[in-house]
PDB file of N, CA and C in Angstrom:
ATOM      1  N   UNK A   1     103.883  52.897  51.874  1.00  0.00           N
ATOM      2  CA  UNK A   1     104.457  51.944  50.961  1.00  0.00           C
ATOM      3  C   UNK A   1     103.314  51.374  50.117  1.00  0.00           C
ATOM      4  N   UNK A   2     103.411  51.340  49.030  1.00  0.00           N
ATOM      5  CA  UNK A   2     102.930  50.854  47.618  1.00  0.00           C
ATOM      6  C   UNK A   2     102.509  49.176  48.553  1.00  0.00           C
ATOM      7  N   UNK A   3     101.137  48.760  47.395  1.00  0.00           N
ATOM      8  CA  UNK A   3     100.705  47.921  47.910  1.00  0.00           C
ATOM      9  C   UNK A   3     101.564  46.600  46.732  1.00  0.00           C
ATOM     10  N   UNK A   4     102.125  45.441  47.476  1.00  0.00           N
ATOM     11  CA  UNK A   4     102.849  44.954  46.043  1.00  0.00           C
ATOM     12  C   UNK A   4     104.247  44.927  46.888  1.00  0.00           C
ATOM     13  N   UNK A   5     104.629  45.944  47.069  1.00  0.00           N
ATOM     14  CA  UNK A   5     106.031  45.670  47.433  1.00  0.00           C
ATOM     15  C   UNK A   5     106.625  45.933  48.597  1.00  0.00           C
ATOM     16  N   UNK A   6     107.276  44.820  48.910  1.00  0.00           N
ATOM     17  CA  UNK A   6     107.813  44.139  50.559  1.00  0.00           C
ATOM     18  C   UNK A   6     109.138  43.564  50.585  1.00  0.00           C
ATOM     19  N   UNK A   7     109.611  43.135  51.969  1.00  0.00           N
ATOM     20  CA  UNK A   7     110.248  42.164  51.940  1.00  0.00           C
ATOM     21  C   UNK A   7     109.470  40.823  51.407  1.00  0.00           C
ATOM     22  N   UNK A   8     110.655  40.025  50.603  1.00  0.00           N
ATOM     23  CA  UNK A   8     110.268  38.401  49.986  1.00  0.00           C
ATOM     24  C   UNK A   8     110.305  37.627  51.376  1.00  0.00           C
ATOM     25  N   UNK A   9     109.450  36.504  51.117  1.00  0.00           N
ATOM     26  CA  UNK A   9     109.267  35.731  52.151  1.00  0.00           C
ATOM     27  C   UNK A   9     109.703  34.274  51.591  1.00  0.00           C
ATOM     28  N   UNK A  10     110.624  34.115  52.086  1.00  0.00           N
ATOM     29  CA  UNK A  10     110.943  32.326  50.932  1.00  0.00           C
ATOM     30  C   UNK A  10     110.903  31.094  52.439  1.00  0.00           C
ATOM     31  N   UNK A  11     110.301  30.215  51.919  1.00  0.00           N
ATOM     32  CA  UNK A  11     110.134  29.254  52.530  1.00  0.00           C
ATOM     33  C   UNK A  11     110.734  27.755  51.651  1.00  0.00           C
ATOM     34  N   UNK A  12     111.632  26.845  52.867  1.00  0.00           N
ATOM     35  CA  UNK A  12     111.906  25.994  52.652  1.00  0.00           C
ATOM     36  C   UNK A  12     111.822  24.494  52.926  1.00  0.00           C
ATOM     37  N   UNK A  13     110.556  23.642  52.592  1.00  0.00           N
ATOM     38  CA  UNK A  13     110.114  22.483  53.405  1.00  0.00           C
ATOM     39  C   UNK A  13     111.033  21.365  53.343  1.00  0.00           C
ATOM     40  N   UNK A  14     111.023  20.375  54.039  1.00  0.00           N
ATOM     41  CA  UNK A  14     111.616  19.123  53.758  1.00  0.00           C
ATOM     42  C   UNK A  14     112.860  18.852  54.342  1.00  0.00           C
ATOM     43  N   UNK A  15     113.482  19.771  55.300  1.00  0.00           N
ATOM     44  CA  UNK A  15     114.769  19.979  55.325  1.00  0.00           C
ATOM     45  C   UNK A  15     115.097  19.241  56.517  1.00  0.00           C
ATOM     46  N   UNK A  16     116.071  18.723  57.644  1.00  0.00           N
ATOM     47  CA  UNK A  16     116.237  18.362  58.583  1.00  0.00           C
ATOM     48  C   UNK A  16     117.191  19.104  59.400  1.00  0.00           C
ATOM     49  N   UNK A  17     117.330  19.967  59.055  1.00  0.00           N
ATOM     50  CA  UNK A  17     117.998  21.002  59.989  1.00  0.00           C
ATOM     51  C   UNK A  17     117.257  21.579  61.237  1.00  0.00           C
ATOM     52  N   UNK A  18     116.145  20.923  61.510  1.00  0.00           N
ATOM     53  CA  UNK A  18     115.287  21.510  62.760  1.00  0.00           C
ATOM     54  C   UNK A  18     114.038  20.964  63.120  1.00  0.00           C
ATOM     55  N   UNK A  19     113.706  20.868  63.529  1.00  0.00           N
ATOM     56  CA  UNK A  19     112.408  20.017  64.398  1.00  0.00           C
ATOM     57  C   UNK A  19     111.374  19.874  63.447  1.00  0.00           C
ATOM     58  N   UNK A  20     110.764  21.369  63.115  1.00  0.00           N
ATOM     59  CA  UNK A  20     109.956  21.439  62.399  1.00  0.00           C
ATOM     60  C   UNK A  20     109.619  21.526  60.823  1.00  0.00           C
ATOM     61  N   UNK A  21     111.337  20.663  60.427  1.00  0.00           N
ATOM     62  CA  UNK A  21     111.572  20.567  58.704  1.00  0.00           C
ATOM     63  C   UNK A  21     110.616  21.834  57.973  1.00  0.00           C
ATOM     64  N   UNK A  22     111.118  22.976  58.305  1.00  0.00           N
ATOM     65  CA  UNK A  22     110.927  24.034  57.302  1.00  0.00           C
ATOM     66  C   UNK A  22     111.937  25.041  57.848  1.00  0.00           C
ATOM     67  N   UNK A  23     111.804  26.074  56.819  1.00  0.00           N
ATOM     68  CA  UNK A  23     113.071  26.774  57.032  1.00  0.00           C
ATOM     69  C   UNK A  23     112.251  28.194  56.359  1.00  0.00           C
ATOM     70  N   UNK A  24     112.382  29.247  57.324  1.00  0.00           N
ATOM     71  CA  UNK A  24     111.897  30.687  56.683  1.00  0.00           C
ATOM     72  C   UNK A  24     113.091  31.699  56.922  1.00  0.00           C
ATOM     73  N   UNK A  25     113.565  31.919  57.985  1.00  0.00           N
ATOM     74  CA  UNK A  25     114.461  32.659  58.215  1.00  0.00           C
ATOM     75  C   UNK A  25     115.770  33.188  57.290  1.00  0.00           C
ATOM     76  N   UNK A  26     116.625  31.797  57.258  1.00  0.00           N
ATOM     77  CA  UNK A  26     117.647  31.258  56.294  1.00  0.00           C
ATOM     78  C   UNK A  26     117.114  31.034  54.978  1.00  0.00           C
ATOM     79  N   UNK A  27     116.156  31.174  54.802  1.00  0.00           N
ATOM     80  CA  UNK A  27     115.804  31.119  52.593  1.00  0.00           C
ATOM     81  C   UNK A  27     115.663  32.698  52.355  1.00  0.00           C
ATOM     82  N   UNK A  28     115.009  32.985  53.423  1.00  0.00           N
ATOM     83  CA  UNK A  28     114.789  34.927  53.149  1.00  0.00           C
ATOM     84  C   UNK A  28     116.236  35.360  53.455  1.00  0.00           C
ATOM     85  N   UNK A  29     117.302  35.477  54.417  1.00  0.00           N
ATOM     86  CA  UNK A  29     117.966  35.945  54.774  1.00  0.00           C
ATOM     87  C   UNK A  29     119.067  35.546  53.324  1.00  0.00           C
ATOM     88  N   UNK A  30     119.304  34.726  53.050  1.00  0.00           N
ATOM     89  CA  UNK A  30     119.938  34.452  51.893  1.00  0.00           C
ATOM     90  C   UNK A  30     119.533  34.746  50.691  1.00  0.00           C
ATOM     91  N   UNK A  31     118.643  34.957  50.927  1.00  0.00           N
ATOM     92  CA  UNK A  31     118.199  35.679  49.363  1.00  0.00           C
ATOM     93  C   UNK A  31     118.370  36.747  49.155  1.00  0.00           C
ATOM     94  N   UNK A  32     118.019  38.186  50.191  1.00  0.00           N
ATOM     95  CA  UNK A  32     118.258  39.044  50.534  1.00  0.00           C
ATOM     96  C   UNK A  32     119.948  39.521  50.053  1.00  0.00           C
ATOM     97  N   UNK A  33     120.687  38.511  50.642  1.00  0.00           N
ATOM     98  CA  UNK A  33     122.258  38.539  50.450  1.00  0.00           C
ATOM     99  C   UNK A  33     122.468  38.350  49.040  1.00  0.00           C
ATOM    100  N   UNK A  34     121.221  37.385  48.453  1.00  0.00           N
ATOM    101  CA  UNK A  34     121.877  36.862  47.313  1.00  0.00           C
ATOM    102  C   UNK A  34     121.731  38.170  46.395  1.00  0.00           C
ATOM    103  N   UNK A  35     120.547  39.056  46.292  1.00  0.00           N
ATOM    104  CA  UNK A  35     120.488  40.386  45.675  1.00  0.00           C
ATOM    105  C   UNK A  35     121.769  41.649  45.885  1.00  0.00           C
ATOM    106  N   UNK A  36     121.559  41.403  47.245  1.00  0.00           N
ATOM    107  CA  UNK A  36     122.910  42.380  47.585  1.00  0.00           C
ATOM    108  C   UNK A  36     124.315  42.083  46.821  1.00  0.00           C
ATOM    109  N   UNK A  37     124.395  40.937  46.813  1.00  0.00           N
ATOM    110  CA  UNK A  37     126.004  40.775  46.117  1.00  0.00           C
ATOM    111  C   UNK A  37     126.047  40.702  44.955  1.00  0.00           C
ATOM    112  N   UNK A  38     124.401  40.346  43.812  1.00  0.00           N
ATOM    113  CA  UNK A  38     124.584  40.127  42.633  1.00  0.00           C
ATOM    114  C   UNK A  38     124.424  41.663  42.192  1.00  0.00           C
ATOM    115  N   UNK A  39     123.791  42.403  42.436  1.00  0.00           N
ATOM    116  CA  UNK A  39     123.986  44.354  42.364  1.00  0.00           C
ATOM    117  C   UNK A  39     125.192  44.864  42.158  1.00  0.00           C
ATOM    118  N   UNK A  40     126.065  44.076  43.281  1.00  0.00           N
ATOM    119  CA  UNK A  40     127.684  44.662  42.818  1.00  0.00           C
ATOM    120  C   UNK A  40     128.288  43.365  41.890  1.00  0.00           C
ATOM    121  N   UNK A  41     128.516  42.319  41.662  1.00  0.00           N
ATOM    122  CA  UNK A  41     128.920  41.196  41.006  1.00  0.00           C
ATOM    123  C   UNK A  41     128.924  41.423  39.661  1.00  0.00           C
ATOM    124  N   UNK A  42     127.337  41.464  39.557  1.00  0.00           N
ATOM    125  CA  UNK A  42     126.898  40.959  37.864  1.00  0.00           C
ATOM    126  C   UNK A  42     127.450  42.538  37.010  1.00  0.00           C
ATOM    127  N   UNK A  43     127.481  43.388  37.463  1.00  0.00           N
ATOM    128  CA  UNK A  43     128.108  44.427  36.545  1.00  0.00           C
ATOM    129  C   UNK A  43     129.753  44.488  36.398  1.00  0.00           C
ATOM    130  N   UNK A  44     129.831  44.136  38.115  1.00  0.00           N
ATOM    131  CA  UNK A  44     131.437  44.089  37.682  1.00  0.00           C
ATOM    132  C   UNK A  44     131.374  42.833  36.644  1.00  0.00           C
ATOM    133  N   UNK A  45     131.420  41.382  36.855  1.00  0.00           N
ATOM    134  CA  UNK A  45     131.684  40.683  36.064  1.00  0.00           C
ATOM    135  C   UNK A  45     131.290  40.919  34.911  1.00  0.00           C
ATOM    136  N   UNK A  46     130.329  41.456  34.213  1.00  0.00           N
ATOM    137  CA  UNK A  46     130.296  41.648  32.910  1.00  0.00           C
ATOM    138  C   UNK A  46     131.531  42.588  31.991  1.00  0.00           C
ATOM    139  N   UNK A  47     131.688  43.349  32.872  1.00  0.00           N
ATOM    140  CA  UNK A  47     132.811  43.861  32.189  1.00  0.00           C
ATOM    141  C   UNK A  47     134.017  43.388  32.290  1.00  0.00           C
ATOM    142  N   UNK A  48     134.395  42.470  33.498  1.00  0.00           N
ATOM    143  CA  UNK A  48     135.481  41.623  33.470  1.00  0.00           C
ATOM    144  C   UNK A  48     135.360  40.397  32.203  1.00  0.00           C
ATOM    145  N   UNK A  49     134.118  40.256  31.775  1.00  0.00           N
ATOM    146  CA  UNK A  49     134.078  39.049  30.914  1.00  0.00           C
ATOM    147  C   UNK A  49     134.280  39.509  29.567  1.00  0.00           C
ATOM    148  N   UNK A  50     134.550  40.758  29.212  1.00  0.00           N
ATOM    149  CA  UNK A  50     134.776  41.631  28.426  1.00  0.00           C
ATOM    150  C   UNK A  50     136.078  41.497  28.400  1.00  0.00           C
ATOM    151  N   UNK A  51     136.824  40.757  28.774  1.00  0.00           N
ATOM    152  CA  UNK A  51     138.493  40.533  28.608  1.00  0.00           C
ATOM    153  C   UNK A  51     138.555  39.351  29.322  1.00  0.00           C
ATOM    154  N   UNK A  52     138.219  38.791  29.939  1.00  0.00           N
ATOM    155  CA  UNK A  52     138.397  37.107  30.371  1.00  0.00           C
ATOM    156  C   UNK A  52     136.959  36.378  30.686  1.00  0.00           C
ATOM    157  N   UNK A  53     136.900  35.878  29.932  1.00  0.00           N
ATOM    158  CA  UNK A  53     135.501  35.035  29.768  1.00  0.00           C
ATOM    159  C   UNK A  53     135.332  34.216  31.098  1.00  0.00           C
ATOM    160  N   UNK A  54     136.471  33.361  31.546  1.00  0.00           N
ATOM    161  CA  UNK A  54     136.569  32.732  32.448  1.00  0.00           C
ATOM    162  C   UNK A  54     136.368  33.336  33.686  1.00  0.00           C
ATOM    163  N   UNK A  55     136.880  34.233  33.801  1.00  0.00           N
ATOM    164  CA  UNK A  55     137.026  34.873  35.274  1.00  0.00           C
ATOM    165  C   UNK A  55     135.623  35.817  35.062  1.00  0.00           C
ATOM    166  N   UNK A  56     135.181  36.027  34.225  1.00  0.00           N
ATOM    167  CA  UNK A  56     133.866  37.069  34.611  1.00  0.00           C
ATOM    168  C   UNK A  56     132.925  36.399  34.706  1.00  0.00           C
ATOM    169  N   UNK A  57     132.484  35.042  34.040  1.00  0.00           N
ATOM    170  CA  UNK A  57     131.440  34.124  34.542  1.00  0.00           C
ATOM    171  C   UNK A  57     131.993  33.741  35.941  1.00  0.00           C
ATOM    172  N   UNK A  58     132.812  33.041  36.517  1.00  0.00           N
ATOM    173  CA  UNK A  58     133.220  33.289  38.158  1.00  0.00           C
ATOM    174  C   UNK A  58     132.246  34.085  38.927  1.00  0.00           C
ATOM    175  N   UNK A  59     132.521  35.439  38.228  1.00  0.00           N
ATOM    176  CA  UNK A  59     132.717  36.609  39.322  1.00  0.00           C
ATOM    177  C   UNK A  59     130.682  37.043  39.170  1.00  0.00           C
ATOM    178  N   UNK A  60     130.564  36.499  38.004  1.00  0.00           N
ATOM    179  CA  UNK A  60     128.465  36.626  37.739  1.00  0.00           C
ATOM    180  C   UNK A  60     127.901  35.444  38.815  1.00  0.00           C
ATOM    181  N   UNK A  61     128.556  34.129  38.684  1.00  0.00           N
ATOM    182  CA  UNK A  61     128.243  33.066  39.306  1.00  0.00           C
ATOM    183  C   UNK A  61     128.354  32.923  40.622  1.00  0.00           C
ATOM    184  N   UNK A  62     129.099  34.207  41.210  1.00  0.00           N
ATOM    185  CA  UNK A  62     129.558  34.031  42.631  1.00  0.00           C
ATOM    186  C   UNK A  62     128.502  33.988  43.914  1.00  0.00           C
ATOM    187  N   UNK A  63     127.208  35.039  43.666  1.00  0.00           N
ATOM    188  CA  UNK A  63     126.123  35.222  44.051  1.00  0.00           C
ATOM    189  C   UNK A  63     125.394  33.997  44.155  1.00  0.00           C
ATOM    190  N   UNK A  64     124.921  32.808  43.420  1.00  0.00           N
ATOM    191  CA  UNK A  64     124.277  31.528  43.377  1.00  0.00           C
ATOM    192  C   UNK A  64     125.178  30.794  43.623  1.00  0.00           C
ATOM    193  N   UNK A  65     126.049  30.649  43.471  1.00  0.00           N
ATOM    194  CA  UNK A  65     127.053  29.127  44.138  1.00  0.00           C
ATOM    195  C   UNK A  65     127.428  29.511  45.374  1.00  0.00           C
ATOM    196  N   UNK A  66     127.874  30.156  46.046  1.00  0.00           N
ATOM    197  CA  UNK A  66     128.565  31.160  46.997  1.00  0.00           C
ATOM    198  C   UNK A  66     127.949  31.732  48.193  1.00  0.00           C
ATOM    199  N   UNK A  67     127.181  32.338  47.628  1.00  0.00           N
ATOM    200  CA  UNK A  67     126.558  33.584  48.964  1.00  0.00           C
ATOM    201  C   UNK A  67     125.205  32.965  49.272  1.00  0.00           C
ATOM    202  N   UNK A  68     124.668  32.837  48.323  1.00  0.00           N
ATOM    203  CA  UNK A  68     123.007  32.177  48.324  1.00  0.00           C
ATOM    204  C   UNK A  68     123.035  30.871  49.659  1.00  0.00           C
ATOM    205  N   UNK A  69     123.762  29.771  48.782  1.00  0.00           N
ATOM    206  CA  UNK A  69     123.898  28.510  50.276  1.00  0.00           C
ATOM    207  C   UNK A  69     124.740  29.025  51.189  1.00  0.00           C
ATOM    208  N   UNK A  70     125.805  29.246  51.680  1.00  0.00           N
ATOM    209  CA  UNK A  70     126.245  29.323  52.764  1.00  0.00           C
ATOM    210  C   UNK A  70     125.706  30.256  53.345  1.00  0.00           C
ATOM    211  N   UNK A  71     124.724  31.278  53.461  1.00  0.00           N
ATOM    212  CA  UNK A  71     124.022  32.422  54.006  1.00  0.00           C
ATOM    213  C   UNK A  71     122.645  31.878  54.532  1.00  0.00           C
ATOM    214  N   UNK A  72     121.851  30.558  53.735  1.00  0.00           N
ATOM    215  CA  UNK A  72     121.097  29.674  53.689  1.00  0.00           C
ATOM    216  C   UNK A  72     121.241  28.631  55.254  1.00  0.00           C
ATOM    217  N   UNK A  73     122.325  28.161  54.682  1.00  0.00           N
ATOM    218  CA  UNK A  73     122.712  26.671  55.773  1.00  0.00           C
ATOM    219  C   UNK A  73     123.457  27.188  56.907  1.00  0.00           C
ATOM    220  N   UNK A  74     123.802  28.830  57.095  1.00  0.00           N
ATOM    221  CA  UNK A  74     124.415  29.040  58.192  1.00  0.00           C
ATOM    222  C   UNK A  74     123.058  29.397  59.413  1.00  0.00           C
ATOM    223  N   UNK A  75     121.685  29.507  58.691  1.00  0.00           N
ATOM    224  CA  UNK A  75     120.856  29.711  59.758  1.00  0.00           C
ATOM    225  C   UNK A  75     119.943  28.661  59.788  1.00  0.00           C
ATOM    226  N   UNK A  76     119.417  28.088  60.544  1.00  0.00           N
ATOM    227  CA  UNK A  76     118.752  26.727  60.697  1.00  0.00           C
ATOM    228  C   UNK A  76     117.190  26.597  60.798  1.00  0.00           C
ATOM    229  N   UNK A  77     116.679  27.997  60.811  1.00  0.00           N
ATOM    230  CA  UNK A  77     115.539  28.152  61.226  1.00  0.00           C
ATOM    231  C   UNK A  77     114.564  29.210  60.409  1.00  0.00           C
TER     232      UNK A  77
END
């Protein structure tokens, strides 16, 4: 493997979800998700926004409002 490219490592300080107010697990693991769903999302929705404006920003936005936090706050650590 190429030097450069890995898994992302996201870190989250300040938080009180755990002893040690940081969070690595749940910022990577959600981010991870958040790529996975915007890969299939953002193309479908673009072409859905291609006939309903409304519903294809939804369906682009679903990845950051949606999958990102609850994939986030479901792991604590």
């Amino acid at each position: 493997m190429p030097f450069g490219v890995g898994i992302p490592i996201c870190v989250q300080c300040g938080t009180t979800g755990n002893p040690c107010r940081c969070k690595v697990v749940g910022p990577t693991v959600g981010f991870l998700a958040f790529v996975a769903a915007a890969v299939v999302e953002w193309p479908v929705g673009a072409v859905v926004y291609c006939f309903r404006h409304t519903k294809g920003r939804k369906i682009m936005a679903h990845p950051a409002d949606v999958v990102l936090p609850s994939v986030t706050n479901a792991i604590p650590i």
